[in-house]
Protein backbone atom coordinates (compact mmCIF):
# COMPACT_ATOMS: atom_id res chain seq x y z
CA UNK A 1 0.00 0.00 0.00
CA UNK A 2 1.50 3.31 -0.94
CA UNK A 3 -0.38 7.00 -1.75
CA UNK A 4 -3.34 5.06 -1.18
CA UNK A 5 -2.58 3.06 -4.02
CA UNK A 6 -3.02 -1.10 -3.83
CA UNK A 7 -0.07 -2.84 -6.33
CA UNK A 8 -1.25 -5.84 -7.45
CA UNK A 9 1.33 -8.63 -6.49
CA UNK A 10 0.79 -10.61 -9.77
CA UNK A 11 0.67 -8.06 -12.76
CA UNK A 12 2.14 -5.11 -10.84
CA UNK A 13 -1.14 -3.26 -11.50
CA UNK A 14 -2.21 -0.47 -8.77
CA UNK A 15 -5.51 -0.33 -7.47
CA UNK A 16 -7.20 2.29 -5.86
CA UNK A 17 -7.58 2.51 -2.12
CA UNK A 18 -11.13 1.21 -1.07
CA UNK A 19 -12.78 2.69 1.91
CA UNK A 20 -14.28 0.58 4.57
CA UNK A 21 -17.53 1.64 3.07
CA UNK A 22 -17.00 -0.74 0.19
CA UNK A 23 -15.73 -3.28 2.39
CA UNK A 24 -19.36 -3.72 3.75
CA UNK A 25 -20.81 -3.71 0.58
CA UNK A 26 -18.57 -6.80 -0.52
CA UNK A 27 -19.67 -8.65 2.37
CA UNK A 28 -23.23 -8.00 1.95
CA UNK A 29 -22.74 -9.68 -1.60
CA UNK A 30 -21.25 -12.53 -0.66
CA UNK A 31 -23.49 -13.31 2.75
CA UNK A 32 -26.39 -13.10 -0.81
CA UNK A 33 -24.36 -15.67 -2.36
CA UNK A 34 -24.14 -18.30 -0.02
CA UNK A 35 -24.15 -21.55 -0.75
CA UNK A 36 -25.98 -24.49 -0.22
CA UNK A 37 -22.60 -26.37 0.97
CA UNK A 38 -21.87 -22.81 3.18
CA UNK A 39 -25.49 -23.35 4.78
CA UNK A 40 -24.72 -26.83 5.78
CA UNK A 41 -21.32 -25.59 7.12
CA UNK A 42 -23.50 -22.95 9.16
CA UNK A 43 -25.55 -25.23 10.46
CA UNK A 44 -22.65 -27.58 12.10
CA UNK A 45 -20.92 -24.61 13.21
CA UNK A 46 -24.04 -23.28 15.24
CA UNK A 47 -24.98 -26.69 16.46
CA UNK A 48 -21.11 -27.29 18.08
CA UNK A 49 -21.26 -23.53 19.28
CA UNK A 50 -24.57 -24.82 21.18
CA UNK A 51 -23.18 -27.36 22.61
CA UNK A 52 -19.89 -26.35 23.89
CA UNK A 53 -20.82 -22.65 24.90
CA UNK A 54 -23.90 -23.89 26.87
CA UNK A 55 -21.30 -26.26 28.62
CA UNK A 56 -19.00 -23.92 29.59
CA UNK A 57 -20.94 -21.99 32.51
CA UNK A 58 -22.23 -25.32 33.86
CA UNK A 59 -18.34 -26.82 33.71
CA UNK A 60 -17.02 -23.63 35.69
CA UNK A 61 -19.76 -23.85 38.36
CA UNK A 62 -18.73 -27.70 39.09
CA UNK A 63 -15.14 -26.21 39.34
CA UNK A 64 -16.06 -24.15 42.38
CA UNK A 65 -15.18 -25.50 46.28
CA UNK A 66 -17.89 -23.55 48.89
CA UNK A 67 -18.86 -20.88 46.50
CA UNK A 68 -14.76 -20.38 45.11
CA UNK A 69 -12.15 -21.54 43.02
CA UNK A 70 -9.25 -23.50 44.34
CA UNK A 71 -7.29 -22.73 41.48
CA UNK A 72 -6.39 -19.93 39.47
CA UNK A 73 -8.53 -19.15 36.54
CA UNK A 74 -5.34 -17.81 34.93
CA UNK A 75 -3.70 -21.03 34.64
CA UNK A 76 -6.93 -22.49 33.17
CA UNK A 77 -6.44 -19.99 30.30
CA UNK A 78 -2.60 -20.28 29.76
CA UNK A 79 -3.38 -24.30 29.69
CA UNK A 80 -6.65 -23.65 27.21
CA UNK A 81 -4.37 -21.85 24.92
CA UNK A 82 -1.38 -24.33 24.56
CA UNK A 83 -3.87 -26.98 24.32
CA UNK A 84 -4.96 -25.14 21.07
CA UNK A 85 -1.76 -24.17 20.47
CA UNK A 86 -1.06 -28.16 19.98
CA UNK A 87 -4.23 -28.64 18.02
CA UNK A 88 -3.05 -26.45 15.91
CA UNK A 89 0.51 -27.83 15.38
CA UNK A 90 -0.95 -31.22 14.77
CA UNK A 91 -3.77 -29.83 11.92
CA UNK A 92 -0.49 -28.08 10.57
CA UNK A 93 1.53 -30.57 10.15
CA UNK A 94 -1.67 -33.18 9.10
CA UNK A 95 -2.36 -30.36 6.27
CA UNK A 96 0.99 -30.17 5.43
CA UNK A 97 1.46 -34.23 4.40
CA UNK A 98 -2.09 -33.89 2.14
CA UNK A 99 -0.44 -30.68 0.43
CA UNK A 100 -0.40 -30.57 -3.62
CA UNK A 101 2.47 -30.51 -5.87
CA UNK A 102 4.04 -26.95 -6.39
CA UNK A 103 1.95 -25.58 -3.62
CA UNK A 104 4.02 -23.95 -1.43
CA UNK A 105 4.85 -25.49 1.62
CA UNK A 106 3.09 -24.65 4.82
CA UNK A 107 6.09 -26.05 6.95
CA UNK A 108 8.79 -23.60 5.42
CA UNK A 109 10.37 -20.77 7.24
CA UNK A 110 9.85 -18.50 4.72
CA UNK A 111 5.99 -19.10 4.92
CA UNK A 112 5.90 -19.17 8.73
CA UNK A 113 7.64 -15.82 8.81
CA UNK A 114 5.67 -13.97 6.13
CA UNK A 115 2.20 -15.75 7.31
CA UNK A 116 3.46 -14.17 11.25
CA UNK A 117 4.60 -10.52 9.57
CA UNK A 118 0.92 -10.78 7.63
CA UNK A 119 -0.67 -11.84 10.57
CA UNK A 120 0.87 -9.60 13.58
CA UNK A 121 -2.77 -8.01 13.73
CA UNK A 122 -3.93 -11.11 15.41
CA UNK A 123 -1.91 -10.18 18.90
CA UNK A 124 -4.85 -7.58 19.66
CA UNK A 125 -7.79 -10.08 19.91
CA UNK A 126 -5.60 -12.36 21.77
CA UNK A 127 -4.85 -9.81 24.23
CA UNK A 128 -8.72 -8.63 24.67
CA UNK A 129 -9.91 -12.23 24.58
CA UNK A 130 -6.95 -13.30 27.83
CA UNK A 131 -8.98 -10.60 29.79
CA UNK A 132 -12.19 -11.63 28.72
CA UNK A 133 -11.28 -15.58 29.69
CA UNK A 134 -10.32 -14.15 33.13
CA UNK A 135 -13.70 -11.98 33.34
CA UNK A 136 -15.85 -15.40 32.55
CA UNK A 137 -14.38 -16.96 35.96
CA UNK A 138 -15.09 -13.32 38.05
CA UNK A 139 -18.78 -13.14 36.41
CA UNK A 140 -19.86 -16.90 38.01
CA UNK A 141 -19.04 -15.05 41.26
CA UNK A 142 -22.05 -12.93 41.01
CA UNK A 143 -24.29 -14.50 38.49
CA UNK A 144 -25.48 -18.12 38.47
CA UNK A 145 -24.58 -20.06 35.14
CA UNK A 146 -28.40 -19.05 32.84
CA UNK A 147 -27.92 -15.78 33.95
CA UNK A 148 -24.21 -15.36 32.77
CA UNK A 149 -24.88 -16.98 29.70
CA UNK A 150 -27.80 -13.99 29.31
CA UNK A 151 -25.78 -11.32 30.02
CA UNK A 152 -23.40 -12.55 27.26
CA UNK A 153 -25.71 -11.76 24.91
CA UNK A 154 -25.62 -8.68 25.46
CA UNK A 155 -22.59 -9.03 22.93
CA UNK A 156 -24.66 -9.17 19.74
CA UNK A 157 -25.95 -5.74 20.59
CA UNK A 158 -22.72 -4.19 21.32
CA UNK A 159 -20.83 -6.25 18.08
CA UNK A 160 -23.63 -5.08 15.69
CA UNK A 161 -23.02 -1.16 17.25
CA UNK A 162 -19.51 -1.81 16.75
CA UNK A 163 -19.79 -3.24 12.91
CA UNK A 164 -21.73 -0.25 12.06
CA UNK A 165 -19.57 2.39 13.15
CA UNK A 166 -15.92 0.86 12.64
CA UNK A 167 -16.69 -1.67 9.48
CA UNK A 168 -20.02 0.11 7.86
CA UNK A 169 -21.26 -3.12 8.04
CA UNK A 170 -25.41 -2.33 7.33
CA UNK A 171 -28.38 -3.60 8.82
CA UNK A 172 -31.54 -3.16 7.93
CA UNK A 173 -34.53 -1.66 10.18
CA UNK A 174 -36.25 -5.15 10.58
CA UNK A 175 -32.59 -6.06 11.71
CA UNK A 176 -32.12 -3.28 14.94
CA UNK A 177 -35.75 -4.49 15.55
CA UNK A 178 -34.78 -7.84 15.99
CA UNK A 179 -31.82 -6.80 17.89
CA UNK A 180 -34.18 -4.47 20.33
CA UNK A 181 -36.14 -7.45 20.82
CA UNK A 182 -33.29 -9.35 21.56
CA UNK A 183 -32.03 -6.81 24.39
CA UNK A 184 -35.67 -6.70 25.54
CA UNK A 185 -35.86 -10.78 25.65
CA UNK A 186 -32.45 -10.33 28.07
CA UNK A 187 -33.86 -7.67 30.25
CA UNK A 188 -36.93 -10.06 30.71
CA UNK A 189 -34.38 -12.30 32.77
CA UNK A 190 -34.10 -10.63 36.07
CA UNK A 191 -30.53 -10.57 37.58
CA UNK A 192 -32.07 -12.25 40.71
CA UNK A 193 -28.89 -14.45 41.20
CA UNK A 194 -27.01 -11.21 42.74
CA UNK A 195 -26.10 -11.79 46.52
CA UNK A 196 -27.53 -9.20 48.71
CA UNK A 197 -25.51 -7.26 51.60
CA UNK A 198 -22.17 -8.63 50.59
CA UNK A 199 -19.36 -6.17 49.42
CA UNK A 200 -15.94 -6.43 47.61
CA UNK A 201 -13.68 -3.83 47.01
CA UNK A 202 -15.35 -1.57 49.35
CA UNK A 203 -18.29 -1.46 46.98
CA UNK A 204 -21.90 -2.24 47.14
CA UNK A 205 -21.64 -5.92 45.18
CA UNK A 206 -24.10 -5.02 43.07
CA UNK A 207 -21.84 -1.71 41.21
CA UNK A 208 -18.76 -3.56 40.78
CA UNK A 209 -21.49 -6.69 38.98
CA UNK A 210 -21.96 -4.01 36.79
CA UNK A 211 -18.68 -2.77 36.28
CA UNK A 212 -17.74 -6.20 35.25
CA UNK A 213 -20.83 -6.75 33.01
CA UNK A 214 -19.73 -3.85 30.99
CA UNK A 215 -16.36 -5.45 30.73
CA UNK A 216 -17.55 -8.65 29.74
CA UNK A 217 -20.15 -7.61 27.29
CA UNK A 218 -17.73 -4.90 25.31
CA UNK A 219 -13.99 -6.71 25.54
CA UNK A 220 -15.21 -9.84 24.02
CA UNK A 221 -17.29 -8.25 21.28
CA UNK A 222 -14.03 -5.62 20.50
CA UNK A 223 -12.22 -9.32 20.21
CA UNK A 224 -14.78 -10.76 17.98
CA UNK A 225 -14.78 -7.84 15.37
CA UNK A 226 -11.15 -7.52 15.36
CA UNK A 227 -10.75 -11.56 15.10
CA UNK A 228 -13.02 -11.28 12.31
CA UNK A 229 -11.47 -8.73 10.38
CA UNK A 230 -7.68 -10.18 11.21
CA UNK A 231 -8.96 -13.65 9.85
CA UNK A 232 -10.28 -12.78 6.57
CA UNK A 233 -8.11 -10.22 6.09
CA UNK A 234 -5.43 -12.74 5.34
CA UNK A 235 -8.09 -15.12 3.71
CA UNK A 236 -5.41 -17.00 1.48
CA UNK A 237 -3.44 -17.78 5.17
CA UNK A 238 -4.28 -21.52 5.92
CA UNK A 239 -6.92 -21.19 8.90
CA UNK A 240 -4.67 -23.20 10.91
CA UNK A 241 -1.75 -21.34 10.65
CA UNK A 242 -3.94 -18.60 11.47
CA UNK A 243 -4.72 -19.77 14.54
CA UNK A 244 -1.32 -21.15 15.66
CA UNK A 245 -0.26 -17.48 16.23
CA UNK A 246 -3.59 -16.11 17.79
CA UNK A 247 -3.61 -18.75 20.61
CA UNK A 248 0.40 -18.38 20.67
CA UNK A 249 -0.12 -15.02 21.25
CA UNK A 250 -2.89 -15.77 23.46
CA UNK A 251 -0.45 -18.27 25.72
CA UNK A 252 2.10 -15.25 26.30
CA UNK A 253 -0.30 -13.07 26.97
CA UNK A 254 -1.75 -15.60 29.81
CA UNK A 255 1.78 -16.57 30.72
CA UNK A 256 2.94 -13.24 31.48
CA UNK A 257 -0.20 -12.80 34.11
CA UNK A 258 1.31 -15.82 35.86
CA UNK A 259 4.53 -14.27 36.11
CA UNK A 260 2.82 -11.01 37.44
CA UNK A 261 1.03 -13.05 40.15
CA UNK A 262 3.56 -14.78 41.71
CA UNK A 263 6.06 -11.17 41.50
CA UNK A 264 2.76 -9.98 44.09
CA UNK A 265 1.44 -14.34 45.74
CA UNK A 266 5.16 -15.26 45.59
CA UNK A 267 7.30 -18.43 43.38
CA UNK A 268 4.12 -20.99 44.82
CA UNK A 269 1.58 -19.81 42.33
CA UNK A 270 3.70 -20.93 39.45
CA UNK A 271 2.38 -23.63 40.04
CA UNK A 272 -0.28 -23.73 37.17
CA UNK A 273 -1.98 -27.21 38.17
CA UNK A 274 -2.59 -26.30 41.43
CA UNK A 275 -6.40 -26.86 42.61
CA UNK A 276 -7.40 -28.44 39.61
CA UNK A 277 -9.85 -31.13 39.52
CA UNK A 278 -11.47 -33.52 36.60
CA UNK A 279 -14.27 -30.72 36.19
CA UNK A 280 -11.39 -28.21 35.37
CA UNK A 281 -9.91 -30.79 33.14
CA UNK A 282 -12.81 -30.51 31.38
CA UNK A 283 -13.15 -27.08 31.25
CA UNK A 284 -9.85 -26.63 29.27
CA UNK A 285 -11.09 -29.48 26.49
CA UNK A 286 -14.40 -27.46 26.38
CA UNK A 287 -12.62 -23.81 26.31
CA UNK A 288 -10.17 -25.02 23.84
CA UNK A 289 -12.51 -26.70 21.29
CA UNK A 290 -14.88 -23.48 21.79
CA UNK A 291 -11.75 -21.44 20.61
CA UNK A 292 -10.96 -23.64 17.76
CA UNK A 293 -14.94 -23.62 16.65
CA UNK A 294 -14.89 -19.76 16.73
CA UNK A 295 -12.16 -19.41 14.63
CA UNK A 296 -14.10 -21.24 11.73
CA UNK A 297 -17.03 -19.14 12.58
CA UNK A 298 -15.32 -15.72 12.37
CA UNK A 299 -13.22 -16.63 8.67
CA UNK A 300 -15.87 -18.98 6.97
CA UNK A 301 -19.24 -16.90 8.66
CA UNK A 302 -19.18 -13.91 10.73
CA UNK A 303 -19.14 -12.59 14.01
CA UNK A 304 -23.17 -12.02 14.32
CA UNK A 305 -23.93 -15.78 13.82
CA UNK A 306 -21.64 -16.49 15.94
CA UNK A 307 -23.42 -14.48 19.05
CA UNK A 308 -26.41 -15.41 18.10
CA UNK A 309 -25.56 -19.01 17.97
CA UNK A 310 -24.25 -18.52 21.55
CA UNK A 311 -27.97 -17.22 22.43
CA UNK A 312 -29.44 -20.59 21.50
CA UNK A 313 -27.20 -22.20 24.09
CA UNK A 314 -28.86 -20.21 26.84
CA UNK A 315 -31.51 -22.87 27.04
CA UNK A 316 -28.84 -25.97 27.11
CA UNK A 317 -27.67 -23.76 29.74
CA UNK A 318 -30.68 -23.16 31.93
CA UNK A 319 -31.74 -26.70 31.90
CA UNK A 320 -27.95 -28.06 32.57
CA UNK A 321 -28.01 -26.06 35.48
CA UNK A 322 -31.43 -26.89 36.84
CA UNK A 323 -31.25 -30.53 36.66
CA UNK A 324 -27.26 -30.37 37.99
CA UNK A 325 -27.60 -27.28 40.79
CA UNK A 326 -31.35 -27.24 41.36
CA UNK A 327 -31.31 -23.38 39.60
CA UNK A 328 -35.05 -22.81 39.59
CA UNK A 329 -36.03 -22.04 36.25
CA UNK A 330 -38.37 -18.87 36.37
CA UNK A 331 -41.33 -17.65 34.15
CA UNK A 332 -38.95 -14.48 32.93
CA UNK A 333 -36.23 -16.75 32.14
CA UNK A 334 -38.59 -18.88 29.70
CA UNK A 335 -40.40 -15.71 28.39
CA UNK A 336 -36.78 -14.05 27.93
CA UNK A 337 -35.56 -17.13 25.91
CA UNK A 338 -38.95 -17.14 23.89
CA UNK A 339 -38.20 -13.29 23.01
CA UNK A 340 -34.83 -13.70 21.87
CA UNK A 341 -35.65 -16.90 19.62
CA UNK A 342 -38.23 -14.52 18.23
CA UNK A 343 -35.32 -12.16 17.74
CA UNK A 344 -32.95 -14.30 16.00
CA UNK A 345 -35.73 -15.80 13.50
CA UNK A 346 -36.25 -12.08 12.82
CA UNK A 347 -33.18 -11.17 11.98
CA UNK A 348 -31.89 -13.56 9.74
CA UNK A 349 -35.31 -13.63 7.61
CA UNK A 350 -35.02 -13.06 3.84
CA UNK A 351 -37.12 -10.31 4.82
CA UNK A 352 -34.69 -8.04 6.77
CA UNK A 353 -32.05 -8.58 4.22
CA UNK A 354 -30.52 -5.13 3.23
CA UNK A 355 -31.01 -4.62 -0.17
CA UNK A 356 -27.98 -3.46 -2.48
CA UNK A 357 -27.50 -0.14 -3.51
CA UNK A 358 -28.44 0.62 -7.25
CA UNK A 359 -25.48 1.66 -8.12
CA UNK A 360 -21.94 0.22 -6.53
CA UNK A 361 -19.79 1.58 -8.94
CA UNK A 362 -16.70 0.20 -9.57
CA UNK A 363 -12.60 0.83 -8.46
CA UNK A 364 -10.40 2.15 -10.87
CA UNK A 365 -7.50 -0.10 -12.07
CA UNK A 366 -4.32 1.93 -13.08
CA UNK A 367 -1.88 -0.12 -15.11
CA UNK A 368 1.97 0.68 -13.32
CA UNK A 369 3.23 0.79 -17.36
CA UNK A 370 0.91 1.34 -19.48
CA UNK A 371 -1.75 3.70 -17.41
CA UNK A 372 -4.80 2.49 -19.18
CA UNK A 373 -7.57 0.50 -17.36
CA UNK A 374 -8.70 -3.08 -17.32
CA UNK A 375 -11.90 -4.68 -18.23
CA UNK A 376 -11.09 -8.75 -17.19
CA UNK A 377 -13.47 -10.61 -15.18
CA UNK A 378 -13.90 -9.19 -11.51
CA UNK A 379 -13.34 -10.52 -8.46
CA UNK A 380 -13.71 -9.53 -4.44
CA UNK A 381 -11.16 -8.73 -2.64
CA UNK A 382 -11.76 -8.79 1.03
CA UNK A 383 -8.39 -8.97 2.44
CA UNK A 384 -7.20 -5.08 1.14
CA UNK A 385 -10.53 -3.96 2.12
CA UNK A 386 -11.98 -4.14 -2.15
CA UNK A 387 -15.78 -4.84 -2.29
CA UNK A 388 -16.68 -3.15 -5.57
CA UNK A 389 -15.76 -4.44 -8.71
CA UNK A 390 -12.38 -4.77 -10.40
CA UNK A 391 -10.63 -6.66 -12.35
CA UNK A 392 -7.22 -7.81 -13.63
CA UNK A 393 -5.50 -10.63 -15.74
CA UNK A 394 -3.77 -13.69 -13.93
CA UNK A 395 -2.60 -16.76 -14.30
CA UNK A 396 -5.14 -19.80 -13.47
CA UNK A 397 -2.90 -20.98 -10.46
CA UNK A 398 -2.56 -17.93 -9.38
CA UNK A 399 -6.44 -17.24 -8.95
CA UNK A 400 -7.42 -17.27 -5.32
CA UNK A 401 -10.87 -17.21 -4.04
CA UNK A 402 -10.79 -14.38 -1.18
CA UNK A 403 -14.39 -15.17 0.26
CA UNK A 404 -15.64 -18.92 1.15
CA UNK A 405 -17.60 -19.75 -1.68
C-alpha cells in the first residue's frame, strides 16, 4: 500500500484505495451468495457452538469449592491456549502431508515468517480475549450459570453497534428491531442471582457486577470484530496457521499474568496445576474446542452468527443447570428465551435482508506501465478492504478465491 494506491502482487497493477464503506458492501454480496454447501457448514458450526458454549458456565460452576475456586482461573487460560496451540501444530503438520504438488509449503520458514509478519494483527484479539477468559471466571461469582450466559448476549448488541460504526457493516430496520427485541428478551431475565448485603472492594456488590458486566459484554465483542477482520483479512493464510499465532499469542499473553502473580502471591503460584480437579480438566477441552470452533465461525461466517448461535445455548444452559444445581427455572427466564428466539428468527429472515444499492460503482484499475484501465473478469477482494468491482489478468494458479464460496 502506498499513496493510497493497492499494487497488485501478480501483474504489478495499482488499485485504488477502497474505503471501509466498500468493504461492507462486498460482504453484503457474498453473505447473498451463499451456498448451499456454506449453509450446511452454518448449520454444524451453530450446532457445536450450542453445545460447547452452553457447557461452559455449567463446567465452571462444578469447578467451584464452597462458592470459590481453588485454582487460578489464569492457569486455566494459559493451559486452554497451549492446548490449542497443539491442536493447531498437529492440523499443521496433518495439512501439510495432504499438500499438492508446487503448492508452497506450509512447513517452510519462509511461509511461517511472512504468514506471522501478515498476521501480527492477530496479537490484539488475543490480548482482549486473555482478559475476557479471566472476566468469565469473576462473572460466576455474582451470576449463576443461565444468567451469565444472558448477560453474554448482550454481545450481539454491542458487536452489531460496533460493525456499524468501525466496518459500515449495514443492517436493515427489521434487523435493529430484531436486535431491540433481543435486548428486551435479556432484560426479561431478572438478575435475581445477585447476593444481597455482601461487598468487595469496598463497593456495594451489586456496582462492581456491573462494572464487570460492561467489561464482559464490550472486551469480548471488541475481540470478535477484530478476530473477524484479522482472519479474513489474510483469507489465502491456511486457517490453521492462522490460529497457531492467535492462541500463541494468546499463551504469552496468559503466561505473562502468571509471572505477574507470583512477583505480588510469591514463586508458589507458578504452580499452574494447582487446585485443579477432573471438572477443570474438562473445562480446558471445552474452552479449547470453543476457541478452535470460533475461529471457523469468524473466517468462513461472521461474528453475528456467531453471538447469536451462543444465544441458543442459553436454554442448554438453563436446563444443565437446573437438573445439575437445582437453579429454579423462572417464568422471565422462559419468556426471555422465547423473546430472543423470536429475535434471531427475525433477523436472519429473507425479509430483513438489506437490499444493495443501485449503483456500486466500480474501483479504478491503473496499469503501473501502461496507465490504461482493465476490463477482465472481476473478483472480491476482502483482504485489502476491495468490495466493488475490479478486475485484472492472472494466471489460473494464481487465482485465489478471497471469500468462502
Amino acid at each position: 500500500m502506498k499513496n493510497g494506491m493497492a499494487e497488485c502482487a501478480v501483474c504489478h497493477s495499482r488499485l485504488v484505495s477502497p474505503t471501509v464503506k466498500t468493504i461492507s458492501r462486498a460482504y453484503d454480496r457474498h453473505r447473498s451468495k451463499i451456498s448451499s454447501k456454506q449453509r450446511a457448514l452454518n448449520v454444524l458450526l451453530v450446532v457445536g457452538d450450542c453445545m460447547l458454549v452452553g457447557l461452559q458456565p455449567v463446567l465452571v460452576f462444578m469447578s467451584k469449592v464452597d462458592g470459590k475456586f481453588k485454582f487460578s482461573p489464569v492457569s486455566v487460560n494459559f493451559l486452554t491456549e497451549a492446548t490449542k496451540v497443539v491442536f493447531a501444530i498437529i492440523m499443521l503438520l496433518i495439512q501439510a502431508r495432504h499438500q499438492k504438488v508446487g503448492e508452497k509449503p506450509l512447513l517452510s520458514i519462509s511461509t511461517f515468517v511472512q504468514a506471522a509478519r501478515n498476521n501480527v494483527l492477530l496479537a490484539v484479539p488475543a490480548l482482549l480475549y486473555a482478559i475476557n477468559n479471566y472476566l468469565k471466571f469473576i462473572m460466576q461469582l455474582y451470576f449463576n450459570p443461565a444468567t451469565v450466559k444472558m448477560l453474554s448476549n448482550l454481545k450481539v448488541l454491542v458487536i452489531a453497534m460496533l460493525l456499524k460504526l468501525i466496518m459500515k457493516r449495514r443492517f436493515s430496520v427489521i434487523q435493529w428491531e430484531a436486535l431491540a427485541l433481543l435486548l428486551i428478551g435479556i432484560s426479561i431475565n431478572q438478575l435475581r442471582s445477585l447476593p444481597e448485603g455482601a461487598t468487595s472492594l469496598a463497593l456495594p456488590v451489586t456496582t462492581i457486577a456491573y462494572i464487570y458486566t460492561l467489561v464482559f459484554v464490550t472486551v469480548p465483542s471488541m475481540a470478535s470484530v477484530f478476530n473477524e477482520y484479522a482472519l479474513k483479512s489474510q483469507y489465502d493464510t491456511s486457517i490453521y496457521l492462522q490460529n497457531l499465532f492467535l492462541y500463541g499469542y494468546g499463551a504469552i499473553f496468559n503466561f505473562l499474568a502468571i509471572l505477574g502473580i507470583a512477583v505480588f502471591k510469591g514463586p508458589g503460584s507458578l504452580d499452574i496445576f494447582q487446585g485443579h480437579s477432573k471438572a477443570t480438566m474438562l473445562l480446558i477441552v471445552n474452552n479449547a474446542a470453543q476457541g478452535i470452533l470460533s475461529s471457523f465461525f469468524f473466517k468462513y461466517a461472521d461474528t453475528i452468527l456467531k453471538k447469536y448461535s451462543s444465544t441458543v445455548a442459553t436454554i442448554f444452559t438453563g436446563i444443565a443447570s437446573a437438573l445439575l444445581f437445582g437453579h429454579r427455572l423462572t417464568a422471565n427466564f422462559l419468556l426471555g428465551i422465547s423473546v430472543v428466539f423470536i429475535s434471531m428468527h427475525q433477523f436472519f429472515s429473507p425479509l430483513a435482508k438489506v437490499k444493495d444499492d443501485q449503483q456500486n460503482g466500480s474501483l479504478e484499475l491503473i496499469d503501473a506501465r501502461e496507465n490504461h484501465r482493465s476490463k477482465d473478469s472481476s473478483f472480491v477482494n476482502i483482504a485489502a478492504g476491495a468490495n466493488e468491482e475490479a478486475s485484472h489478468r492472472v494466471g489460473p494458479d494464481e487465482r485465489q478465491p478471497l471469500l468462502p464460496r
